[in-house]
Protein backbone atom coordinates (compact mmCIF):
# COMPACT_ATOMS: atom_id res chain seq x y z
CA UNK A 1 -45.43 45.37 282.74
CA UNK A 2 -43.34 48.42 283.77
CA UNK A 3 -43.94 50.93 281.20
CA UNK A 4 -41.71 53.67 279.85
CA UNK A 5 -42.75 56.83 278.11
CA UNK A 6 -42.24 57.85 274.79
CA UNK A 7 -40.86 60.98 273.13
CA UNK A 8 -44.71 62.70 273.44
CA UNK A 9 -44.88 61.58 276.48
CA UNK A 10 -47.41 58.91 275.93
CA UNK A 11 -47.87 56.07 278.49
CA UNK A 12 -49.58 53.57 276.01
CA UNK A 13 -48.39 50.21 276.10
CA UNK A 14 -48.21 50.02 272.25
CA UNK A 15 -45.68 52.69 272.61
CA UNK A 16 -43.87 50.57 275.28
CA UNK A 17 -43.64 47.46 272.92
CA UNK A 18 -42.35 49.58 269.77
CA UNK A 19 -39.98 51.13 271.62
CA UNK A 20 -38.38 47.95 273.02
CA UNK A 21 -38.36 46.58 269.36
CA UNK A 22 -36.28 49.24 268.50
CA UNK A 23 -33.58 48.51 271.17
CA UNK A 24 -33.65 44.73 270.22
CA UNK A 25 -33.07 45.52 266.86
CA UNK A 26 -30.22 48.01 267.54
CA UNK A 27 -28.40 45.09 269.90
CA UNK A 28 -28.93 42.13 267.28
CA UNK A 29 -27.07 44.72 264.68
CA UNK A 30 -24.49 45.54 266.72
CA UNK A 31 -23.44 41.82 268.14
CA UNK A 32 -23.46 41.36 263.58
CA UNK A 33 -21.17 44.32 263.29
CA UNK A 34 -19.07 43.05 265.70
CA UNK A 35 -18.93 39.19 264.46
CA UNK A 36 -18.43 40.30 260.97
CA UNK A 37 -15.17 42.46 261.76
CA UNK A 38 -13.59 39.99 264.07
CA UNK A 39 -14.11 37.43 261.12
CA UNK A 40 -12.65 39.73 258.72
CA UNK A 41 -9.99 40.52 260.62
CA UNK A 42 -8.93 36.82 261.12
CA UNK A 43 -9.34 36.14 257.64
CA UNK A 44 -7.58 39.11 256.22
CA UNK A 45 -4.15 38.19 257.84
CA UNK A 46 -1.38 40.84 258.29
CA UNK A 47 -2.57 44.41 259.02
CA UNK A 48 -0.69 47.61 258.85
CA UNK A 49 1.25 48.38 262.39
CA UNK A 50 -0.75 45.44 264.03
CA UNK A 51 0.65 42.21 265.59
CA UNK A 52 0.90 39.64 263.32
CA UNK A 53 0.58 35.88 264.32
CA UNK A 54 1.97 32.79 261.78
CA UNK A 55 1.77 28.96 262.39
CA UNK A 56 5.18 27.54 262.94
CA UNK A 57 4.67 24.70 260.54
CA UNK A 58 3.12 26.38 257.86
CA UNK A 59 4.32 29.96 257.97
CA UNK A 60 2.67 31.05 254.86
CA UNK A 61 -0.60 31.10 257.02
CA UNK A 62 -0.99 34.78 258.96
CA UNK A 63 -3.89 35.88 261.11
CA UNK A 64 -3.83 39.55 262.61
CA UNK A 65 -5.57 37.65 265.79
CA UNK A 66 -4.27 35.29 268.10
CA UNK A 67 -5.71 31.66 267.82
CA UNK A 68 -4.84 27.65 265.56
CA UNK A 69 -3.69 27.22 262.31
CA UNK A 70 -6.46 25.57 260.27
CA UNK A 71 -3.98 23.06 258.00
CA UNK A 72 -2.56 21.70 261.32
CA UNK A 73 -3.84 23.19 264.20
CA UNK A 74 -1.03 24.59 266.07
CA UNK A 75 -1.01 27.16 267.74
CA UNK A 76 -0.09 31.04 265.79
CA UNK A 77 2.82 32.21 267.29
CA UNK A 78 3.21 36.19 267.49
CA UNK A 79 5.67 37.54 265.31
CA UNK A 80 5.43 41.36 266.04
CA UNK A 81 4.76 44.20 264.08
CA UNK A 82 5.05 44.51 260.24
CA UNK A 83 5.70 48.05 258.47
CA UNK A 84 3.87 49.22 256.12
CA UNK A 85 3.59 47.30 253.10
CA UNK A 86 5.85 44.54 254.65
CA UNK A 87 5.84 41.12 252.75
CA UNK A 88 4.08 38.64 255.39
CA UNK A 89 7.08 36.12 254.45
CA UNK A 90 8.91 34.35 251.55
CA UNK A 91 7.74 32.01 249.02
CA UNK A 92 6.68 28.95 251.04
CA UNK A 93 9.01 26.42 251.12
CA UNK A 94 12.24 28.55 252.04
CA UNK A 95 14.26 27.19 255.24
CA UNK A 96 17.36 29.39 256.90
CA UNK A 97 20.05 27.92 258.72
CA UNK A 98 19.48 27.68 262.74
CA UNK A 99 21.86 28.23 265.79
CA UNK A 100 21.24 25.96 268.31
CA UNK A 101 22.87 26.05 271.96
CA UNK A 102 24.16 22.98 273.54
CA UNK A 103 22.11 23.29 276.21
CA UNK A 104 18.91 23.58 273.52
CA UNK A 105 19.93 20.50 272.05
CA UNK A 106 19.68 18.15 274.73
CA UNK A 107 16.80 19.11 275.65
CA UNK A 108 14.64 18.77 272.54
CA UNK A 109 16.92 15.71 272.39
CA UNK A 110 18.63 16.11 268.95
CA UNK A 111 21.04 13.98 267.89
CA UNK A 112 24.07 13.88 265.11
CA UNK A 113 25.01 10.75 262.77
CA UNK A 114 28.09 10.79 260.31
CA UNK A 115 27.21 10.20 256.62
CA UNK A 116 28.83 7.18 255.99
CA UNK A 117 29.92 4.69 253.09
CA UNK A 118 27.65 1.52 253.90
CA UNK A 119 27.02 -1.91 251.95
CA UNK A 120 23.14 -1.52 251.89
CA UNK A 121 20.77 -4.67 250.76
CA UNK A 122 18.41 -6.86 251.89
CA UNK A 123 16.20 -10.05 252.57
CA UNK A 124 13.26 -9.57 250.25
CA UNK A 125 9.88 -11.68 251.73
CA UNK A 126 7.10 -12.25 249.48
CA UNK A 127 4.10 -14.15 249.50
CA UNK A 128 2.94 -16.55 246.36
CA UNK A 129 1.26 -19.47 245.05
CA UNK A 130 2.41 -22.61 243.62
CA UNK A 131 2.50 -23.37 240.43
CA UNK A 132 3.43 -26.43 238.17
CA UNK A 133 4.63 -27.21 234.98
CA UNK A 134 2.77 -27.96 231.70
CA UNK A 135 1.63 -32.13 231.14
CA UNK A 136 4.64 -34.11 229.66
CA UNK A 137 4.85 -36.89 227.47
CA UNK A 138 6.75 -40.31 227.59
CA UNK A 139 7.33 -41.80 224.65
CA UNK A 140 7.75 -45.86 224.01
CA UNK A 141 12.05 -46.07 223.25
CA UNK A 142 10.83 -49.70 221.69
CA UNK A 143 7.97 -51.25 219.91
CA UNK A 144 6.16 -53.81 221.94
CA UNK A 145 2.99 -54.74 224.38
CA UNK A 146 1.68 -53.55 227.50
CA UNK A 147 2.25 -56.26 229.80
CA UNK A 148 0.76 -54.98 233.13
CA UNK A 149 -0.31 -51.66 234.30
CA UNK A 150 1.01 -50.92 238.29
CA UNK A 151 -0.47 -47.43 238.52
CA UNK A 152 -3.55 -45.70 237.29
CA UNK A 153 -5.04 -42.18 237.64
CA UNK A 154 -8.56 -42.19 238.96
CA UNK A 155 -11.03 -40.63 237.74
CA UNK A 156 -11.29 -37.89 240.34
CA UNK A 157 -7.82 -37.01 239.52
CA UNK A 158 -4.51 -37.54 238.69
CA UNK A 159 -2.17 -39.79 240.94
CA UNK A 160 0.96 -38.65 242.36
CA UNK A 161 3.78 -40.82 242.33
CA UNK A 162 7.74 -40.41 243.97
CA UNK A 163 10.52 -40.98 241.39
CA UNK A 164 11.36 -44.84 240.78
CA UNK A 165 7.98 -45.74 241.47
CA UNK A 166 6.54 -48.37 238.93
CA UNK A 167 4.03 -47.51 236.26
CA UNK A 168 3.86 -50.42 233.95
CA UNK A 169 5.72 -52.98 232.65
CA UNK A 170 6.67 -52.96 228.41
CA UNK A 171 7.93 -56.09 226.84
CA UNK A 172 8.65 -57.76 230.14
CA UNK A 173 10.60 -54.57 231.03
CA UNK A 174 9.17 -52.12 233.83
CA UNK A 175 8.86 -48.56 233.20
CA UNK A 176 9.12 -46.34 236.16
CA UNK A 177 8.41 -43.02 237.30
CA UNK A 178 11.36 -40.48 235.74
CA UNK A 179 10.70 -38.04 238.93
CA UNK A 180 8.12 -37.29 241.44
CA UNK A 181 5.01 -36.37 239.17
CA UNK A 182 1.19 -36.54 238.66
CA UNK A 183 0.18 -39.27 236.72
CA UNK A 184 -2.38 -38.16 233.91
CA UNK A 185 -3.05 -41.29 231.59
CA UNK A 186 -1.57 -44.59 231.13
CA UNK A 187 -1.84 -47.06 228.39
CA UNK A 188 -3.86 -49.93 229.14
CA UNK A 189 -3.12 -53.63 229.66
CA UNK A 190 -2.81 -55.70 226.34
CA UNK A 191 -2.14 -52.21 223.95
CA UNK A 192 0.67 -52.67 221.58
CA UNK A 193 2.76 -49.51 221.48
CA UNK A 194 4.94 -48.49 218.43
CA UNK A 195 8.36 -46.90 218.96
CA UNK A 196 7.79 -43.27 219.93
CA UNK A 197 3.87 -43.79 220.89
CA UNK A 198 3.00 -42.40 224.60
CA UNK A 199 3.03 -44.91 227.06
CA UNK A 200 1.97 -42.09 229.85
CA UNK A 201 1.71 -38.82 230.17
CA UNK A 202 2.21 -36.72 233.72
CA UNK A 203 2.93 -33.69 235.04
CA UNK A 204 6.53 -32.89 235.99
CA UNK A 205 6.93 -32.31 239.97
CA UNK A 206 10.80 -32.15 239.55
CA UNK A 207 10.45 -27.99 239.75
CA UNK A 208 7.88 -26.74 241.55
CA UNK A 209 7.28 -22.44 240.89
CA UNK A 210 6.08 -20.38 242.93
CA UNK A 211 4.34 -16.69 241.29
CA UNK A 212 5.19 -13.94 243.90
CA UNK A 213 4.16 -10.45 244.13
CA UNK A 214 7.18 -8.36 245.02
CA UNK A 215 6.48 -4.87 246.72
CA UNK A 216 7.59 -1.75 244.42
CA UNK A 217 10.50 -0.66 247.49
CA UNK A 218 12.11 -4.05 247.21
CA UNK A 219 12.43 -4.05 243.00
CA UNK A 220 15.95 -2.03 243.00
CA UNK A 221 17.27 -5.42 245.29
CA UNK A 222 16.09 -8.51 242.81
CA UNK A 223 18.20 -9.76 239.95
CA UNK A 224 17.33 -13.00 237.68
CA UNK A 225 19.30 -15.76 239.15
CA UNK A 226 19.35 -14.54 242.87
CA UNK A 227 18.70 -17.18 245.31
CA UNK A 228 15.89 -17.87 247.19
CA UNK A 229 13.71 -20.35 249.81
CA UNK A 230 10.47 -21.23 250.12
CA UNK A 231 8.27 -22.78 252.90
CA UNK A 232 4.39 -24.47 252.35
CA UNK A 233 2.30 -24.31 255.18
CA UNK A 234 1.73 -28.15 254.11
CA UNK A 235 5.25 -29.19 255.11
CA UNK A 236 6.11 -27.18 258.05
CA UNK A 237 9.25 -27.43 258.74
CA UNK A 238 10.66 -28.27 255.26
CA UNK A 239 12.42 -25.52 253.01
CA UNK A 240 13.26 -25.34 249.52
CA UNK A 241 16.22 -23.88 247.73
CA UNK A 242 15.75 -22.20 244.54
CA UNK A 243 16.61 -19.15 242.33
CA UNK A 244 14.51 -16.49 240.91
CA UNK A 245 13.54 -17.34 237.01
CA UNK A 246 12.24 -14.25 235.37
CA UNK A 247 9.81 -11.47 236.27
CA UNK A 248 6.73 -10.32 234.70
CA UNK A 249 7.29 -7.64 231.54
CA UNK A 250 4.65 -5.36 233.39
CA UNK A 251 4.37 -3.66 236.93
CA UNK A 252 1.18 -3.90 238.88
CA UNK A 253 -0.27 -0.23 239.30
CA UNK A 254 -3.68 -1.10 241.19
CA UNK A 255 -1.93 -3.53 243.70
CA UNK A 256 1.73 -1.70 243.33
CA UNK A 257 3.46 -4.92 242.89
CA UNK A 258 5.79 -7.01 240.26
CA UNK A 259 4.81 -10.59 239.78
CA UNK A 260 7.86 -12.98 240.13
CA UNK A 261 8.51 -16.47 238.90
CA UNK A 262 10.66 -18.40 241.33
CA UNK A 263 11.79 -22.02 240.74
CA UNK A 264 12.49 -24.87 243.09
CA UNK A 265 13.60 -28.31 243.05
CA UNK A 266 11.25 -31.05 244.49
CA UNK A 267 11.05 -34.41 245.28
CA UNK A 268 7.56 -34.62 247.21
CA UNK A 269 4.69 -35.57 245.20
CA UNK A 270 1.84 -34.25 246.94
CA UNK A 271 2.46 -30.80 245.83
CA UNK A 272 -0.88 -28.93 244.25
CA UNK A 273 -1.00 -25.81 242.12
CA UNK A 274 -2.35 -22.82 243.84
CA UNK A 275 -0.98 -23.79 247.57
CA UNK A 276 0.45 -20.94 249.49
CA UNK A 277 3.92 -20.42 249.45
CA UNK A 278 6.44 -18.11 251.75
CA UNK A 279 9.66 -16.84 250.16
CA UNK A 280 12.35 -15.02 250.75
CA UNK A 281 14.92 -13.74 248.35
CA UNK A 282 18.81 -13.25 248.74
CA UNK A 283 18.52 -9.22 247.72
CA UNK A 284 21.65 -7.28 245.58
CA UNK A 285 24.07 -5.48 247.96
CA UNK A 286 25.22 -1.97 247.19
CA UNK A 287 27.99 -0.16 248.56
CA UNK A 288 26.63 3.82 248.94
CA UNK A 289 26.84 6.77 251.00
CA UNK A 290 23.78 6.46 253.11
CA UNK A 291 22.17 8.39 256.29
CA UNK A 292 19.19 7.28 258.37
CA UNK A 293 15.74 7.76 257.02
CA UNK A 294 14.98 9.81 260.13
CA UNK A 295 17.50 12.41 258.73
CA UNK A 296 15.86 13.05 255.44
CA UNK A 297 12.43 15.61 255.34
CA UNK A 298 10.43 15.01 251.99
CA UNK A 299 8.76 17.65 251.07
CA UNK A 300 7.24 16.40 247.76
CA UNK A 301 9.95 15.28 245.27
CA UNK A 302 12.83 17.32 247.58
CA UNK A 303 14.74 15.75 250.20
CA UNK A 304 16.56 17.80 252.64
CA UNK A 305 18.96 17.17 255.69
CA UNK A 306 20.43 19.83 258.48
CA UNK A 307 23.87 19.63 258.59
CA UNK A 308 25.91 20.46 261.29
CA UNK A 309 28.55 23.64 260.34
CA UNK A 310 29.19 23.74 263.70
CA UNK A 311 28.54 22.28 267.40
CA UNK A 312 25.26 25.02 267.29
CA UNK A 313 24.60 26.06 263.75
CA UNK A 314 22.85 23.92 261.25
CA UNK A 315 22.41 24.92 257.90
CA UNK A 316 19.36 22.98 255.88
CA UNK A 317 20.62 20.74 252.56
CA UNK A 318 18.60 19.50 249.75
CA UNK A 319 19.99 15.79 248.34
CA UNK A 320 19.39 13.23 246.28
CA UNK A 321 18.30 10.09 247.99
CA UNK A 322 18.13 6.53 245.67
CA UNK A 323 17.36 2.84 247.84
CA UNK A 324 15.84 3.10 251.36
CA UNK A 325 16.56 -0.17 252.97
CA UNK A 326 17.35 -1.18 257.06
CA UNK A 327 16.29 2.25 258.07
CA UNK A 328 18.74 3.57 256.25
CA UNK A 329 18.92 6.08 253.01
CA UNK A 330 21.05 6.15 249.99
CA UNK A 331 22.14 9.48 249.36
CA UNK A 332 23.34 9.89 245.55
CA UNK A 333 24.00 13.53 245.97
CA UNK A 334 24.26 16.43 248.51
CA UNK A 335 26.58 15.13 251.27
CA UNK A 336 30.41 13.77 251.64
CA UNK A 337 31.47 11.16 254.05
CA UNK A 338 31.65 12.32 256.96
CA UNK A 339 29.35 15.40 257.38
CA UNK A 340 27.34 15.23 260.11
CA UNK A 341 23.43 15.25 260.24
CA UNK A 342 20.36 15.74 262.65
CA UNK A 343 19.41 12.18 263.30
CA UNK A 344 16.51 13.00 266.05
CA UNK A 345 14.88 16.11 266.53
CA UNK A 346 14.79 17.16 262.88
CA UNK A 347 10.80 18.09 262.95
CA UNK A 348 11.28 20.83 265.74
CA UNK A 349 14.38 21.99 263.83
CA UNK A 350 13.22 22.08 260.74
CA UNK A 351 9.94 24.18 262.09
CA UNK A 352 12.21 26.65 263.52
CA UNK A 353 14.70 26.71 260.06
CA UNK A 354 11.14 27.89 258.76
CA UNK A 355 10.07 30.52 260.86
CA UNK A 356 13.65 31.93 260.60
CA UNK A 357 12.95 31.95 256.34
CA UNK A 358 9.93 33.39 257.42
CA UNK A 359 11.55 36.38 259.55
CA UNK A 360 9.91 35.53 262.48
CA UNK A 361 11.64 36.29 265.62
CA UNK A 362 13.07 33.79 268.63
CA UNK A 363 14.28 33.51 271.62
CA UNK A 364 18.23 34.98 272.38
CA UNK A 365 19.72 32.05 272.74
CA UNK A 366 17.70 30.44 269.75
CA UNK A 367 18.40 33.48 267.41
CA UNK A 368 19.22 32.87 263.61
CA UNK A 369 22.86 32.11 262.97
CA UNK A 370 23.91 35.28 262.20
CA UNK A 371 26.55 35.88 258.46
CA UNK A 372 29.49 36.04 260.95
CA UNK A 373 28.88 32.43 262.42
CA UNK A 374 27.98 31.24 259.46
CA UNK A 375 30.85 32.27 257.45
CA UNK A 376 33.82 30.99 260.46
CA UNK A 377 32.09 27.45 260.11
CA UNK A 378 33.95 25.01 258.11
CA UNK A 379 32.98 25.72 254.34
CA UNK A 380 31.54 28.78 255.10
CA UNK A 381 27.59 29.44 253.74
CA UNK A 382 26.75 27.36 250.71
């Protein structure tokens, strides 16, 4: 080992090792030091005179060094010097109308739609289960005796019949099947039957019902009485026509679904409770001012559009949006036939509608719409 003398001038090797503990120590403290102040430094965001970085989609976040924005992981963008005592930006959610060049616009590739009047509804499919009506009675319309029986449940279950099919025969007479149904019981051979006794009873297969769970979005487009279709895996091919009865009193908050009663007319008899059942419902049409749901940022409970001022400057809108339906969104308040919107490319405008709120500086021909252009635009600044 190569040793090194201490301050007395000693050549010991115990002085050796103390002394390079002392310059291992010193090092380890130092690379600390540093590490601690670059982490501060990160952390503590703007600094006084010193260049200031934001992320462009969530400008309240500031870093005095260069690096990704931990909500989203963009990149910080510079933003230059603050003075002294500077404000880092506005209250977070702020937006500032943009000017946009032509030539900037085709190549992030926005595009404009018109707000227009539009008759907005909709097909509504669900998915159900069939279900039957309760057991029925058929009472005797004379006194008399059970000549023969045609048709009898067995005992594994009941018997379905078609309508006209014969059951039994009263007093010479035969009584047939009122409708396609399930046979339940039948009175025997030889019985005598008073006026109004049951000579069968059965379950009705004249209306089949179907129990559908309707999706919360398509609630604002069912009505009682709208018509409706239905398909069974067990007929393919066949479809029933049918109306929507009544809906259940109570919404579904676990599955986020309203249970619907649907009734059809039926004439096949092997139809079973609980079979799966396809349906699709004749929605209610609206006429409304609506835009495309690619037009409309939500930011929480607030829905805002860019509208176009001019061919370059766009000045962000908050509305009021009601039924989304075909891509499309109703728009209750906000906009006027006719005003044109960002259709496509409304994330990278609305990110730079931001930073301008935010005050941070862009490109010439990207600059923020200055009062002048804003106030020689149709309408002028809101």
């Amino acid at each position: 080992m190569c040793r090194t003398r201490c301050i007395a001038g000693c050549w010991s090797m115990k002085c050796t090792t103390n002394h390079m503990k002392r310059i291992g120590f010193t090092a380890v403290l130092s690379i600390l030091l540093v590490s601690a102040w670059l982490i501060a430094e990160r952390q503590a965001g703007p600094s006084e005179g010193g260049r200031q970085y934001v992320c462009p989609m969530h400008p309240e976040y500031g870093s005095g060094l260069p690096g990704n924005c931990p909500v989203c992981g963009m990149q910080l963008v510079w933003v230059g010097a603050r003075d002294k005592g500077a404000a880092l930006a506005p209250k977070t959610g702020e937006r500032a109308a943009v000017a946009i060049q032509p030539e900037q616009q085709r190549s992030i590739g926005m595009a404009l739609v018109e707000a227009r009047i539009v008759r907005l509804g909709q097909t509504i499919h669900a998915a159900g289960r069939i279900a039957l009506a309760s057991p029925e009675r058929m009472p005797s319309s004379e006194a008399g005796v059970v000549d023969q029986v045609f048709r009898m449940p067995s005992q594994t279950g009941a018997l379905r019949l078609r309508a006209g099919e014969p059951i039994l025969s009263l007093n010479g007479g035969m009584v047939p099947a009122p409708c396609a149904l399930a046979l339940l019981t039948v009175a025997p051979a030889g019985q005598r039957i008073e006026k109004g006794r049951d000579l069968f009873t059965y379950t009705s297969l004249a209306n089949i019902y179907v129990l559908a769970d309707l999706r919360s979005a398509d609630i604002a487009f069912l009505a009682t009485g709208q018509t409706a279709r239905a398909n069974l895996p067990s007929y393919p091919g066949k479809v029933w026509r049918g109306n929507v009865l009544e809906t259940a009193p109570q919404f579904d908050e676990r599955t986020q679904t309203l249970k619907v009663k649907l009734q059809f007319p039926n004439d096949e008899p092997e139809i079973w409770p609980g079979l799966l059942a396809s349906v699709e419902i004749e929605g209610r049409n609206t006429t409304a001012l609506a835009v495309p749901e690619s037009a409309v940022l939500t930011d929480g409970e607030t829905s805002v559009v860019f509208v176009a001022q001019s061919d370059h400057v766009f000045e962000p809108r908050d509305i009021q949006t009601g039924v989304r339906t075909q891509s499309l969104v109703e728009v209750k308040r906000g906009l006027k036939p006719g005003e044109r919107v960002v259709a496509a490319g409304t994330f990278l405008l609305d990110s730079e509608s931001r930073l301008h709120a935010w005050g941070v500086p862009v490109e010439p021909q990207r600059e923020r719409a200055t009062e002048a252009e804003l106030t020689a635009t149709p309408g002028g600044r809101r």
